[in-house]
Protein backbone atom coordinates (compact mmCIF):
# COMPACT_ATOMS: atom_id res chain seq x y z
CA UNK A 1 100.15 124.64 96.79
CA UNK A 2 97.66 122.57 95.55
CA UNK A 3 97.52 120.01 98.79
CA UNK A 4 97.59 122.99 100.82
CA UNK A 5 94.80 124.63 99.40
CA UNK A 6 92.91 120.85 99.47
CA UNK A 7 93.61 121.07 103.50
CA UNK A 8 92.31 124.33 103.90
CA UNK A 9 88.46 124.59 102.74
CA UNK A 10 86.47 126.95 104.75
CA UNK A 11 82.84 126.68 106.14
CA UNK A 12 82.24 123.06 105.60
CA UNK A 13 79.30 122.41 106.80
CA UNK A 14 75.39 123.17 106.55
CA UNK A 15 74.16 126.47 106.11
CA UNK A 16 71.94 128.21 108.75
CA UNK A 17 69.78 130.75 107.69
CA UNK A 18 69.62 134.36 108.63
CA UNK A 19 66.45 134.97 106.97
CA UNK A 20 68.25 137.90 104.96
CA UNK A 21 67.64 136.01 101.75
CA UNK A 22 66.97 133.34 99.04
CA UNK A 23 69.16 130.38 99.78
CA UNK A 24 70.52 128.16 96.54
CA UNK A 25 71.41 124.36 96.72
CA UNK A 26 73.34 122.37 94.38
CA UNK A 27 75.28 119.10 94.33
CA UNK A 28 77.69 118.42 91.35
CA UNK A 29 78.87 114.78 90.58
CA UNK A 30 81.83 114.05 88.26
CA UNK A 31 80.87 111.07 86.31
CA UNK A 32 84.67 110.43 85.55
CA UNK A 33 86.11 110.01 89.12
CA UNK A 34 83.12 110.01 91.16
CA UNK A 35 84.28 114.02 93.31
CA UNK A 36 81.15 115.56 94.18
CA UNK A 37 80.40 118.82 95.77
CA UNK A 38 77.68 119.55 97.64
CA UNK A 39 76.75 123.59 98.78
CA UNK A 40 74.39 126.03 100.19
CA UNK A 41 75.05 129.92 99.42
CA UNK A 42 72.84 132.48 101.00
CA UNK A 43 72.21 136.27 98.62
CA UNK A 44 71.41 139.44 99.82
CA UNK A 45 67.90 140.87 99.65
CA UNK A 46 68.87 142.53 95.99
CA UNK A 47 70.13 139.31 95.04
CA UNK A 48 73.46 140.59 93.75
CA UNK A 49 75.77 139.25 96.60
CA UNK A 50 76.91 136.39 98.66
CA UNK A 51 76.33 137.06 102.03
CA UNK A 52 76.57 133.48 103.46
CA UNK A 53 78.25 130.19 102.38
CA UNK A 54 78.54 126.12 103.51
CA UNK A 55 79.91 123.35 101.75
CA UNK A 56 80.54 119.52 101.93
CA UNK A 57 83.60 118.13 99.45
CA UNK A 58 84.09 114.36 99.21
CA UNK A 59 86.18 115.04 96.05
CA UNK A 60 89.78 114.16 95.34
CA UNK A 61 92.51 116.43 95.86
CA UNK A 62 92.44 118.81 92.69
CA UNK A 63 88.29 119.16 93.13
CA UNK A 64 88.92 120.27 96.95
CA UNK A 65 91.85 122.67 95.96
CA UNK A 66 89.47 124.27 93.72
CA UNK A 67 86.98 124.55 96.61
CA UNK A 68 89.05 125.67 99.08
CA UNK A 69 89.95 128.85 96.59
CA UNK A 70 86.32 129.49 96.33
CA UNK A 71 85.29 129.02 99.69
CA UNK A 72 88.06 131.52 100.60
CA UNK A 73 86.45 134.34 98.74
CA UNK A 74 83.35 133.62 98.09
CA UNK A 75 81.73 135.68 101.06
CA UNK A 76 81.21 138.71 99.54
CA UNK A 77 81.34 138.30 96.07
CA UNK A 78 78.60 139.52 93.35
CA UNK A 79 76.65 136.59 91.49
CA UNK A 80 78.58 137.75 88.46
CA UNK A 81 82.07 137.49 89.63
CA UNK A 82 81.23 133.93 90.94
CA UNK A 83 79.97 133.73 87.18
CA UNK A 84 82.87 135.24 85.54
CA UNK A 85 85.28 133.08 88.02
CA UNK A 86 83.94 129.62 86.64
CA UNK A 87 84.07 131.12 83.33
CA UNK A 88 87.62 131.97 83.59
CA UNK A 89 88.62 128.98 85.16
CA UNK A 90 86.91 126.79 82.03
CA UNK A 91 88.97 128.80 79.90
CA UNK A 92 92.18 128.80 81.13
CA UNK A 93 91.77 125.02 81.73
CA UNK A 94 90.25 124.35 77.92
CA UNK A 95 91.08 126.64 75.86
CA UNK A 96 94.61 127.88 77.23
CA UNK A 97 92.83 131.31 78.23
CA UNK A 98 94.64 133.95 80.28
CA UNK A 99 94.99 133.35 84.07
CA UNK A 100 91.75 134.38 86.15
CA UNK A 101 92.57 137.70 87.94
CA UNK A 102 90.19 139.47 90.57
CA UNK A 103 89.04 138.17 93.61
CA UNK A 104 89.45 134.36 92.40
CA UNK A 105 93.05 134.72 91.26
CA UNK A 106 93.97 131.72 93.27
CA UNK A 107 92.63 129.67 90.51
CA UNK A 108 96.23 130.56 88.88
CA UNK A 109 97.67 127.40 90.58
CA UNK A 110 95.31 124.93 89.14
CA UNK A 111 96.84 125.50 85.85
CA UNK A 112 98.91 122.08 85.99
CA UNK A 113 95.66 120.33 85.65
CA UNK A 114 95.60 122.20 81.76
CA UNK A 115 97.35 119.38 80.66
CA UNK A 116 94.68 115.95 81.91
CA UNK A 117 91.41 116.99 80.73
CA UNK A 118 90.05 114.03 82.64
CA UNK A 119 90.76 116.28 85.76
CA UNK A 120 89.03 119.02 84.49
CA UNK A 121 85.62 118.01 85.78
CA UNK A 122 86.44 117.29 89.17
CA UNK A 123 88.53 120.84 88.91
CA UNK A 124 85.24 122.60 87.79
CA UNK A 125 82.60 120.93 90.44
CA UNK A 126 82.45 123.63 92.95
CA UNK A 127 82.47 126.71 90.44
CA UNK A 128 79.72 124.71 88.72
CA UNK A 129 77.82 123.86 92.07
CA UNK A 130 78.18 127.57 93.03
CA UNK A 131 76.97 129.36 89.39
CA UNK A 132 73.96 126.45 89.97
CA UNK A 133 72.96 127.51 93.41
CA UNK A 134 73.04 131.28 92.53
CA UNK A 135 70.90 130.30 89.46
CA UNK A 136 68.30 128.54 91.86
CA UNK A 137 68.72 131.53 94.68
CA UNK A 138 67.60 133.95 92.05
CA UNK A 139 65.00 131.62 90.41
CA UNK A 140 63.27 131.13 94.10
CA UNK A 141 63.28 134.46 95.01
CA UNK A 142 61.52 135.36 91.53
């Protein structure tokens, strides 16, 4: 599952603004393998929603599975389930939490990577990337 989802990333690419609201940027380097994750999110005039979406991976294949799960559901979503999603995922990946549920669920099949912590930066780079671009949406529409 996890080379399917790494062959199936949606709305890669450069975001084009609607003029609806704040845009956040962020780019997200692992310093262990070198994966980085570059994307664009667009929220909603309250600033509570993702209304738009674009990302570039050049990340191996566990960093662009995790990707392709977010860029599946990401369109949509409240700031604070993105939140709670990277939060999840850290947990279940360091600390043996309980699967992430909810709109993310997906994140279920990167369990396997529980067991190389090395992986579990390039695993986190878009769910950090996206919690950082929300941060800076919010902080520029302030």
């Amino acid at each position: 599952r996890i080379m399917e989802l790494a062959s199936d990333i949606h709305f890669i690419g450069d975001l084009s603004s609607n003029g609806a609201g704040p845009i956040g940027r962020a780019i997200k380097t692992s310093k262990i393998c070198g994966s980085q994750i570059e994307l664009e999110l667009q929220l909603d005039e309250s600033r509570e929603k993702i209304v738009a979406f674009a990302i570039k991976p050049k990340a191996c294949a566990l960093g662009q599975a995790s990707a392709a799960i977010l860029s599946h559901h990401i369109i949509g979503a409240k700031t604070d389930e993105v939140i709670k999603a990277r939060d999840d995922l850290l947990l279940m990946l360091k600390e043996g939490g309980a699967f992430p549920s909810g709109r993310f669920w997906e994140q279920r099949y990167l369990e396997g990577v529980i067991d190389y912590p090395a992986r579990h930066a390039s695993t986190m780079l878009a769910w950090e990337a996206a919690v950082s671009a929300i941060e800076m949406a919010i902080k520029v529409a302030a």
